[in-house]
PDB file of N, CA and C in Angstrom:
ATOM      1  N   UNK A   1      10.464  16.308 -16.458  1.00  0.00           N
ATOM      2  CA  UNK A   1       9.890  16.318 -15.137  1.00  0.00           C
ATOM      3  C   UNK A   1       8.446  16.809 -15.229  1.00  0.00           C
ATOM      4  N   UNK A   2       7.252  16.126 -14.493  1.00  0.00           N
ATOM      5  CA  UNK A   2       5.970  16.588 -14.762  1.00  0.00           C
ATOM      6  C   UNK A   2       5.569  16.936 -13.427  1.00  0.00           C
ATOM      7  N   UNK A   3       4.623  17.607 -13.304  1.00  0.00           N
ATOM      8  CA  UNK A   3       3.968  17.423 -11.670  1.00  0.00           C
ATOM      9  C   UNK A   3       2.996  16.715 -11.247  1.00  0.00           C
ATOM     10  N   UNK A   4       3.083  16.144 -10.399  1.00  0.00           N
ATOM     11  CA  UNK A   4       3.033  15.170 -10.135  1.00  0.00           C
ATOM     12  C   UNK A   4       1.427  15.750  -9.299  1.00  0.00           C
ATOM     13  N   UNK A   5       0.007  15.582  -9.184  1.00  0.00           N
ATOM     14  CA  UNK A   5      -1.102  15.542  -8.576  1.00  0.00           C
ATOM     15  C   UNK A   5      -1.236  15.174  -7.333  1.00  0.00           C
ATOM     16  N   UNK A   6      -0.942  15.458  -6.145  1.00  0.00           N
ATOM     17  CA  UNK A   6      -0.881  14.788  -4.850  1.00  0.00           C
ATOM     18  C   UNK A   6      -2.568  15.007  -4.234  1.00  0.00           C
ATOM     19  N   UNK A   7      -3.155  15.475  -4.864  1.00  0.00           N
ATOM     20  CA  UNK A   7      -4.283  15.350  -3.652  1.00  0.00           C
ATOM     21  C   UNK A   7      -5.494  15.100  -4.970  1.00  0.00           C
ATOM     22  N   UNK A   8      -6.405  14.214  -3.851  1.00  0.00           N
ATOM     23  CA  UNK A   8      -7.631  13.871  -4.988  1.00  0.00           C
ATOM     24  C   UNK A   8      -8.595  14.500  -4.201  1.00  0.00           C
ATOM     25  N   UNK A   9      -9.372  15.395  -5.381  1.00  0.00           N
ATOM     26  CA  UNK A   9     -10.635  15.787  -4.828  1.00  0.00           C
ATOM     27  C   UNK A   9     -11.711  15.323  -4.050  1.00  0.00           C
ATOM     28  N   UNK A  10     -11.515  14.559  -4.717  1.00  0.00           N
ATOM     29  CA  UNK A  10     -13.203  13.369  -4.139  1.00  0.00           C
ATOM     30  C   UNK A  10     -12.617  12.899  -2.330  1.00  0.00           C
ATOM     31  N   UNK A  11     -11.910  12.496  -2.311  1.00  0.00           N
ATOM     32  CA  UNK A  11     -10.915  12.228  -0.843  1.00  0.00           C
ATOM     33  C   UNK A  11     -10.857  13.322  -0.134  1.00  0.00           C
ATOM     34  N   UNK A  12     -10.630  14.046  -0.526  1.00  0.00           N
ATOM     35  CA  UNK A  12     -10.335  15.188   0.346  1.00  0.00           C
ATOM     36  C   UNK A  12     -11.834  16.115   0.880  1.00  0.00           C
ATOM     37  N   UNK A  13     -12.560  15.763  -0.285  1.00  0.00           N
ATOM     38  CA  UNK A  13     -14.268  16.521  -0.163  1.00  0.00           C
ATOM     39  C   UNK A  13     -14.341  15.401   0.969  1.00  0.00           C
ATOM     40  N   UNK A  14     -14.347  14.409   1.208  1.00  0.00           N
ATOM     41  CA  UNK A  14     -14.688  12.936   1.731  1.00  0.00           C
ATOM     42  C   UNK A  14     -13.852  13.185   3.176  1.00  0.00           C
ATOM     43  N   UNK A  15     -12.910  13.685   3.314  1.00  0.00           N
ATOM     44  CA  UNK A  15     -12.660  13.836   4.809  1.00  0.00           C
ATOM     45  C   UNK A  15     -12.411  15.025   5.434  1.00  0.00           C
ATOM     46  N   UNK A  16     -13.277  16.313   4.635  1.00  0.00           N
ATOM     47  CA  UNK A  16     -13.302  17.039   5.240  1.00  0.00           C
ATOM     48  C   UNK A  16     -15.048  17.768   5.371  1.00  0.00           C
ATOM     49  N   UNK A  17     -15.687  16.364   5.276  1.00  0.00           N
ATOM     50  CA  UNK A  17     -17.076  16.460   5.564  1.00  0.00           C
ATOM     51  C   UNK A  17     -17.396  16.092   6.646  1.00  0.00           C
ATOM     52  N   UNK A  18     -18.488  16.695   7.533  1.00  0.00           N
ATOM     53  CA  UNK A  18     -18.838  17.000   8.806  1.00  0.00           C
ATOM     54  C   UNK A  18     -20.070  16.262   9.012  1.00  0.00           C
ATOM     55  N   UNK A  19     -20.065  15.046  10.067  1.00  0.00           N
ATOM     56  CA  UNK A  19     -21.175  14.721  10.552  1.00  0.00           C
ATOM     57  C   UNK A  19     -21.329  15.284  11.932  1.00  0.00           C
ATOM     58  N   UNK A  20     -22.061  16.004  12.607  1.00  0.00           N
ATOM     59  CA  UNK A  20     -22.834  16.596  13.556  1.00  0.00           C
ATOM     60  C   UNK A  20     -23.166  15.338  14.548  1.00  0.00           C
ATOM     61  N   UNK A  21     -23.654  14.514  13.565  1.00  0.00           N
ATOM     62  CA  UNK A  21     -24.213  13.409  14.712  1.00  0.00           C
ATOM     63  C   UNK A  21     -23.315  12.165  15.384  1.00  0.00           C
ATOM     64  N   UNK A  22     -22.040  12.281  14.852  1.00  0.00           N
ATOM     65  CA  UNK A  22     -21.084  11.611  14.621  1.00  0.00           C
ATOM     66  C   UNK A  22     -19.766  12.295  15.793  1.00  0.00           C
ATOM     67  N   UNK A  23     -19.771  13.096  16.798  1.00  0.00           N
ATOM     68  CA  UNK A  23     -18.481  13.661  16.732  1.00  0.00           C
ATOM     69  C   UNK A  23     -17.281  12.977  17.282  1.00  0.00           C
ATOM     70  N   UNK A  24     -17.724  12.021  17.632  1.00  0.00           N
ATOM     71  CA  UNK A  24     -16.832  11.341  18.770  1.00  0.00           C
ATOM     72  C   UNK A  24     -15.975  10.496  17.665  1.00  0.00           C
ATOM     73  N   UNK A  25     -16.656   9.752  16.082  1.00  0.00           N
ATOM     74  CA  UNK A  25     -16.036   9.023  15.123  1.00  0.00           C
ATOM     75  C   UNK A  25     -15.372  10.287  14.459  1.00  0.00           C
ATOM     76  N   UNK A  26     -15.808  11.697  13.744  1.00  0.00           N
ATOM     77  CA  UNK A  26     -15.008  12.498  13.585  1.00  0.00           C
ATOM     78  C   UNK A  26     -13.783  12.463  14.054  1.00  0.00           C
ATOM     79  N   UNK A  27     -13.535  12.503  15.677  1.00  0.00           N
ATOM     80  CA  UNK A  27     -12.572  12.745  16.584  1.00  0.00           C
ATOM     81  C   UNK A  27     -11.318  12.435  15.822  1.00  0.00           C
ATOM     82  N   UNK A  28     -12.024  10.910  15.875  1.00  0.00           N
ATOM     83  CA  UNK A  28     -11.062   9.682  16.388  1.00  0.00           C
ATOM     84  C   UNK A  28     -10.322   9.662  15.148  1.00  0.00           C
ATOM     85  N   UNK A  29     -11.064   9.885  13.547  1.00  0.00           N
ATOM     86  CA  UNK A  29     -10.660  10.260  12.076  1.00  0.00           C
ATOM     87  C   UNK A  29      -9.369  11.309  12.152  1.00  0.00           C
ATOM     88  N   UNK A  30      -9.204  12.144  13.300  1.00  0.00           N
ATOM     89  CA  UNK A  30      -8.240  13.327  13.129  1.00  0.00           C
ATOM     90  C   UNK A  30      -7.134  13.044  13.176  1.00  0.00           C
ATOM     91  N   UNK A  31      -6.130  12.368  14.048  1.00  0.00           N
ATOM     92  CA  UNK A  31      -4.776  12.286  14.066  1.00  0.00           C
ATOM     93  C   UNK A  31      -4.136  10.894  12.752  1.00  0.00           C
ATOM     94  N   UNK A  32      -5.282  10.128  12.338  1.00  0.00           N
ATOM     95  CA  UNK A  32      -4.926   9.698  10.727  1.00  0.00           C
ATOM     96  C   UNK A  32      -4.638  10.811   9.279  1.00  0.00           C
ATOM     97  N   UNK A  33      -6.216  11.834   9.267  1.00  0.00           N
ATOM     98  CA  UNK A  33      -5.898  12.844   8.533  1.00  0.00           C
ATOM     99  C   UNK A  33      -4.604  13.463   8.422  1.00  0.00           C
ATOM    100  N   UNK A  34      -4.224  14.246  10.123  1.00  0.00           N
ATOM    101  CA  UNK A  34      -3.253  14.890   9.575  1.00  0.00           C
ATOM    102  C   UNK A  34      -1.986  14.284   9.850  1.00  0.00           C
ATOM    103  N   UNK A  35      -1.867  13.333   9.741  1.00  0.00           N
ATOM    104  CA  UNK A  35      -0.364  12.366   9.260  1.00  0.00           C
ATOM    105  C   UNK A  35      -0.667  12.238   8.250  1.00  0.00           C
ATOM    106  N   UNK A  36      -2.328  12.135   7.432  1.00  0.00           N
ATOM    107  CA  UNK A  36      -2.461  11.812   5.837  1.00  0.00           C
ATOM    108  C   UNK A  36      -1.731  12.873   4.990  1.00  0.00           C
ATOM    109  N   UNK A  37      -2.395  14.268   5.684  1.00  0.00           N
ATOM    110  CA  UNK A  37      -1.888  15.473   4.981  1.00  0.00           C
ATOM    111  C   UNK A  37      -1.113  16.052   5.400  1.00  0.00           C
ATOM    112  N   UNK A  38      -0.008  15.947   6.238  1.00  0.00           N
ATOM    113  CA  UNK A  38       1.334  15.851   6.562  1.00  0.00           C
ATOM    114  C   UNK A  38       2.184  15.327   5.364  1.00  0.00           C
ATOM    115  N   UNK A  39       1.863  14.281   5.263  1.00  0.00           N
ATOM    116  CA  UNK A  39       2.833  13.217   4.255  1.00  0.00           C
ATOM    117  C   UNK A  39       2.415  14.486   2.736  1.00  0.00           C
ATOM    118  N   UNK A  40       1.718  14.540   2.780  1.00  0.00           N
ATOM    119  CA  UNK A  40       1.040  15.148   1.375  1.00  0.00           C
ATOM    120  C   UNK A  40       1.885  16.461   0.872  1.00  0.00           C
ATOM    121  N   UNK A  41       1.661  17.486   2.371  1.00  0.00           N
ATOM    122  CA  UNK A  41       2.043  18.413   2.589  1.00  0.00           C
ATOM    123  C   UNK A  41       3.911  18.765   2.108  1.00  0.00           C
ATOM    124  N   UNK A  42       4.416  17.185   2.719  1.00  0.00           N
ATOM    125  CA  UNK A  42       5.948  17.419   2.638  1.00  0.00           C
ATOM    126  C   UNK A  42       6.472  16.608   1.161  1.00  0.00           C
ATOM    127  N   UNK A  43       5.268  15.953   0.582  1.00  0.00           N
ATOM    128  CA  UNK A  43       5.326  15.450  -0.834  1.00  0.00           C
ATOM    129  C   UNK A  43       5.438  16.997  -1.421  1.00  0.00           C
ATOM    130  N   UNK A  44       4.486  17.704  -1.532  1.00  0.00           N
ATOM    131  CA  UNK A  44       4.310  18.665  -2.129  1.00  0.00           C
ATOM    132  C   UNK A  44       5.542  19.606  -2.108  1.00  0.00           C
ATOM    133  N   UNK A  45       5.989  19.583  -0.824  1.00  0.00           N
ATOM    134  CA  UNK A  45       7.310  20.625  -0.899  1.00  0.00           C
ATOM    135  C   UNK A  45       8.282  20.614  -1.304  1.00  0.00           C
ATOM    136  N   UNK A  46       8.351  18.999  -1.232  1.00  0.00           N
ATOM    137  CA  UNK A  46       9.630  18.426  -2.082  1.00  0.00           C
ATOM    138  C   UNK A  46      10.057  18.365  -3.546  1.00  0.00           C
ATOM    139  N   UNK A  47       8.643  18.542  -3.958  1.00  0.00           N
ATOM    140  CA  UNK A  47       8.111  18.731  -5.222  1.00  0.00           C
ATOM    141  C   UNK A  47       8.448  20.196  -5.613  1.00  0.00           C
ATOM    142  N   UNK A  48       8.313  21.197  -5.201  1.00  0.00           N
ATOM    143  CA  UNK A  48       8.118  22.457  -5.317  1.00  0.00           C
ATOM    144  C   UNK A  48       9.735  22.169  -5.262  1.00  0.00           C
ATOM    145  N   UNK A  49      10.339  22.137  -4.552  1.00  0.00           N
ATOM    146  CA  UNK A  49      12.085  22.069  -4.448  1.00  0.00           C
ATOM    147  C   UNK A  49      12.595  21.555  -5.605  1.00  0.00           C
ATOM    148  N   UNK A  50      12.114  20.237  -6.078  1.00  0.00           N
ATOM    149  CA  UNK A  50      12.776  19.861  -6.694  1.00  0.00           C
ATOM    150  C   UNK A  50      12.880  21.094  -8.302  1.00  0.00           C
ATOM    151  N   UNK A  51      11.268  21.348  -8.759  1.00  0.00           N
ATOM    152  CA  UNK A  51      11.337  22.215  -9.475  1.00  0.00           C
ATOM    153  C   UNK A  51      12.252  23.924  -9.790  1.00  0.00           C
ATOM    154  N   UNK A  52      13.075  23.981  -8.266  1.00  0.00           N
ATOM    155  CA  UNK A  52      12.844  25.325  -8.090  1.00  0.00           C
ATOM    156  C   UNK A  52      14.733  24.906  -8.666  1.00  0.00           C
ATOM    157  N   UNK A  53      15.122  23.959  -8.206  1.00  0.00           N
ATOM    158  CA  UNK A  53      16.420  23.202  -8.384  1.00  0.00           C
ATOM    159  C   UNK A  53      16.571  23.588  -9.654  1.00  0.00           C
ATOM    160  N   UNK A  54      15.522  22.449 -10.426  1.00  0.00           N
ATOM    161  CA  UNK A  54      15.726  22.561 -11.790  1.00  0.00           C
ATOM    162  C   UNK A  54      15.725  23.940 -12.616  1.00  0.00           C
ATOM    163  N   UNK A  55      15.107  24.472 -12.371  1.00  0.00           N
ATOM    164  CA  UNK A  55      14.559  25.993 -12.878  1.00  0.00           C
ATOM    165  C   UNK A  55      15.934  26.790 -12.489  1.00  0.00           C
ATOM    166  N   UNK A  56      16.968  26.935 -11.507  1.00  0.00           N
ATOM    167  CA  UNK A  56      18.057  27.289 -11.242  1.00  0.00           C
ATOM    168  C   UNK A  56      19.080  26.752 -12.332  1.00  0.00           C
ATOM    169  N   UNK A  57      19.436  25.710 -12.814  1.00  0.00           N
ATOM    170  CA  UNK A  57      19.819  25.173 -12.792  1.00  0.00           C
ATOM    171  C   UNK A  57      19.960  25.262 -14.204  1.00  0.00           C
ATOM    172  N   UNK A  58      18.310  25.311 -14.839  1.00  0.00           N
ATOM    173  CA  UNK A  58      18.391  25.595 -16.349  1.00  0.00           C
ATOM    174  C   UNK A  58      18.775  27.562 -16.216  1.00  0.00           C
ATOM    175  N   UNK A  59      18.370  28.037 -15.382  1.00  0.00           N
ATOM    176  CA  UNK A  59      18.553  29.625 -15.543  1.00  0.00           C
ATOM    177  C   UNK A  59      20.361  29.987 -15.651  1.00  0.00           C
ATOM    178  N   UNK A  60      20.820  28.620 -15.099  1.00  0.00           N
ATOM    179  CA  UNK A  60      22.405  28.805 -14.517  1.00  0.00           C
ATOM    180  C   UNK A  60      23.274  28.584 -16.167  1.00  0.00           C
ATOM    181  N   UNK A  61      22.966  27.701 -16.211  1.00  0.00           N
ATOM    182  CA  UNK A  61      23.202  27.252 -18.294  1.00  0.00           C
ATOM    183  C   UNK A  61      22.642  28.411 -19.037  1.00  0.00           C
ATOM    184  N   UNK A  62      22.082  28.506 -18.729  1.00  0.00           N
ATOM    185  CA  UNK A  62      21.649  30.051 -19.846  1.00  0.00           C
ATOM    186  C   UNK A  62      22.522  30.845 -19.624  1.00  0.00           C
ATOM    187  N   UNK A  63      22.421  31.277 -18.769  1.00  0.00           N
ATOM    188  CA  UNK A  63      23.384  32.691 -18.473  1.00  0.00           C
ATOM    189  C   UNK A  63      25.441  32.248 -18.585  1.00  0.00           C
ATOM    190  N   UNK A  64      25.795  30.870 -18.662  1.00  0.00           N
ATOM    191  CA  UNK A  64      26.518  30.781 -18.974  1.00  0.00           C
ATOM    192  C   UNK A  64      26.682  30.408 -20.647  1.00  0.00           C
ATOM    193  N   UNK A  65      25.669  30.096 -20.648  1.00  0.00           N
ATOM    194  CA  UNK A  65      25.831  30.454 -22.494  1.00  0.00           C
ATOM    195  C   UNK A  65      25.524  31.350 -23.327  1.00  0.00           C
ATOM    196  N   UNK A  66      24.911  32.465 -22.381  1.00  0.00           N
ATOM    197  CA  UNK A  66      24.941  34.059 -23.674  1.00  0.00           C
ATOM    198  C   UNK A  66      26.043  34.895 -23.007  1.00  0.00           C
ATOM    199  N   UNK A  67      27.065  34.229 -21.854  1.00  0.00           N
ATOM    200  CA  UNK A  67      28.288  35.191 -21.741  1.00  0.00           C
ATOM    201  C   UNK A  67      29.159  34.688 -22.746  1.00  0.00           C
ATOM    202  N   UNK A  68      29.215  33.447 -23.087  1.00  0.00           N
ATOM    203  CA  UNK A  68      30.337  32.987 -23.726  1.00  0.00           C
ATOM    204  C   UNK A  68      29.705  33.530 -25.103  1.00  0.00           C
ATOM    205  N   UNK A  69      28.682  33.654 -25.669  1.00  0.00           N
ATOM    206  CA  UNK A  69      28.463  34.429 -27.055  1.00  0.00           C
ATOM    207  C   UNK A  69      28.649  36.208 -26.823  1.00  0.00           C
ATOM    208  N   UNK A  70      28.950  36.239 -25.695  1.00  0.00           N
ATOM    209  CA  UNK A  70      29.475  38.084 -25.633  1.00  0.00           C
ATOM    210  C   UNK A  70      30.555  37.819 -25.658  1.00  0.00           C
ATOM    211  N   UNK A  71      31.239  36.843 -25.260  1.00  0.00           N
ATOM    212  CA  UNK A  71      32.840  37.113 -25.306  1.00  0.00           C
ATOM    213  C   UNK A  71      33.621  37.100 -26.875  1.00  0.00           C
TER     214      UNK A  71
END
């Protein structure tokens, strides 16, 4: 299992840059963003879960294999 990169720099520098002269196209950019980074957001968590699974999971096998070498 690797992790997986969900956010690109350059994109993200790119929509969270501010035109002044612009605000009304800003605006209108906002409720795309955060459905963009919504989706991102719940990529990421799922991600974090899945790891935390695995990491249980290998911790759970361990500990059942240095009881059975105490027994």
């Amino acid at each position: 299992m690797r992790v997986k990169n969900l956010l690109d720099a350059v994109q993200l520098k790119a929509d969270v840059a501010f035109n002044a002269t612009d605000l009304d196209g800003m605006w209108s950019t906002q409720a795309g963003l955060y459905v963009r980074y919504g989706v991102i957001a719940a990529r990421a968590e799922h991600q974090a879960n899945a790891f935390k699974n695995r990491l249980s999971i290998i911790e759970g096998g361990t500990g059942q294999v240095s009881s059975r070498r105490t027994a």
